[in-house]
Protein backbone atom coordinates (compact mmCIF):
# COMPACT_ATOMS: atom_id res chain seq x y z
CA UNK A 1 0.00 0.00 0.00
CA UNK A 2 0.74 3.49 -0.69
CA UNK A 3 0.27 6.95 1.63
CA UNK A 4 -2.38 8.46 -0.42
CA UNK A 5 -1.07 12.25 0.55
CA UNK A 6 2.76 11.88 -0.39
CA UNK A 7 2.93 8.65 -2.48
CA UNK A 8 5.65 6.87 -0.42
CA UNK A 9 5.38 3.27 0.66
CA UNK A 10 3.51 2.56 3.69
CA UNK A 11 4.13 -0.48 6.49
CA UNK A 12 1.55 -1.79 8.95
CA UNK A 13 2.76 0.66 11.91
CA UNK A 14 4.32 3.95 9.80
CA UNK A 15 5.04 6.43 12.28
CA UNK A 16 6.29 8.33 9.46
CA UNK A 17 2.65 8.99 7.38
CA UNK A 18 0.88 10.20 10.82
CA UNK A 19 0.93 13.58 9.17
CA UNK A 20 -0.11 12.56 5.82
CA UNK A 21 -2.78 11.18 7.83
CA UNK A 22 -3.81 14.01 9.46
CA UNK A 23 -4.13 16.08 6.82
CA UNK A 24 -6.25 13.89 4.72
CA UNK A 25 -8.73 13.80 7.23
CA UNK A 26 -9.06 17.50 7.69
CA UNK A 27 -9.89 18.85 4.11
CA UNK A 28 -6.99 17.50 1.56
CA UNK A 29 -7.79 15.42 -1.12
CA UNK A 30 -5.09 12.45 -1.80
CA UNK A 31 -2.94 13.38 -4.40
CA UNK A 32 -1.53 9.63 -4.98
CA UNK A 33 -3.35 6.56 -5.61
CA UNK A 34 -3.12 4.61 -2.23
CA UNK A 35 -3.04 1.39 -4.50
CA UNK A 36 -0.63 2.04 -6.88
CA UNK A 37 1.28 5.16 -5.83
CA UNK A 38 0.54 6.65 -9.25
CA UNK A 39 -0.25 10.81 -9.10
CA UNK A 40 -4.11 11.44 -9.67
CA UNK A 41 -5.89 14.06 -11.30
CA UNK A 42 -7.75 15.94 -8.25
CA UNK A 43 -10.41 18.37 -8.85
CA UNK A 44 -11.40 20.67 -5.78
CA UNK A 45 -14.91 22.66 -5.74
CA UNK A 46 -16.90 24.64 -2.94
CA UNK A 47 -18.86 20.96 -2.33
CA UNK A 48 -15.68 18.54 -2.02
CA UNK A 49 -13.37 16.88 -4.51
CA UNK A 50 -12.68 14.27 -6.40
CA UNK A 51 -9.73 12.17 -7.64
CA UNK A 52 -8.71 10.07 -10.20
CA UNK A 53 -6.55 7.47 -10.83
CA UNK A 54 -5.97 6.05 -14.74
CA UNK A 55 -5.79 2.59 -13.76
CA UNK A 56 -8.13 2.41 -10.19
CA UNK A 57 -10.76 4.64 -11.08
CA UNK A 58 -12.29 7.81 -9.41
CA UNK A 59 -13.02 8.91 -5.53
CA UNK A 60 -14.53 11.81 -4.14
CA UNK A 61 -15.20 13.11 -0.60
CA UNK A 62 -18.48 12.13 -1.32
CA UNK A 63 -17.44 8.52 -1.15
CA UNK A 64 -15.24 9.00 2.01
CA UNK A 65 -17.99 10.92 4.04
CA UNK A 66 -20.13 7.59 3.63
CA UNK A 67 -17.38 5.51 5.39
């Protein structure tokens, strides 16, 4: 798996993404694809974002409110 904020590798107990972390679950979209580390098109708007990935497909804040 990869940190969906900076695109580096990530290990069961990372220390080392908490801020990534923390600042995708303010108000940041990811910028990396948290499957294949690849960069994603991100669109921001007044009502969220969303993000894209050319080979996983498209999430929004939409989809990560529901979770």
């Amino acid at each position: 798996m990869f940190c969906s904020w900076c695109g580096g590798e990530t290990t069961g107990d990372d220390e080392a993404h908490e801020r990534c972390r923390a600042r995708l679950a303010m108000v940041d979209p990811p910028r990396y694809c948290p499957e294949c580390a690849r960069r994603m098109v991100v669109q921001v708007d007044p009502m969220g974002w969303t993000a894209r990935c050319s080979r996983h497909g498209e999430s929004s804040s939409a989809a990560r409110a529901q979770r």
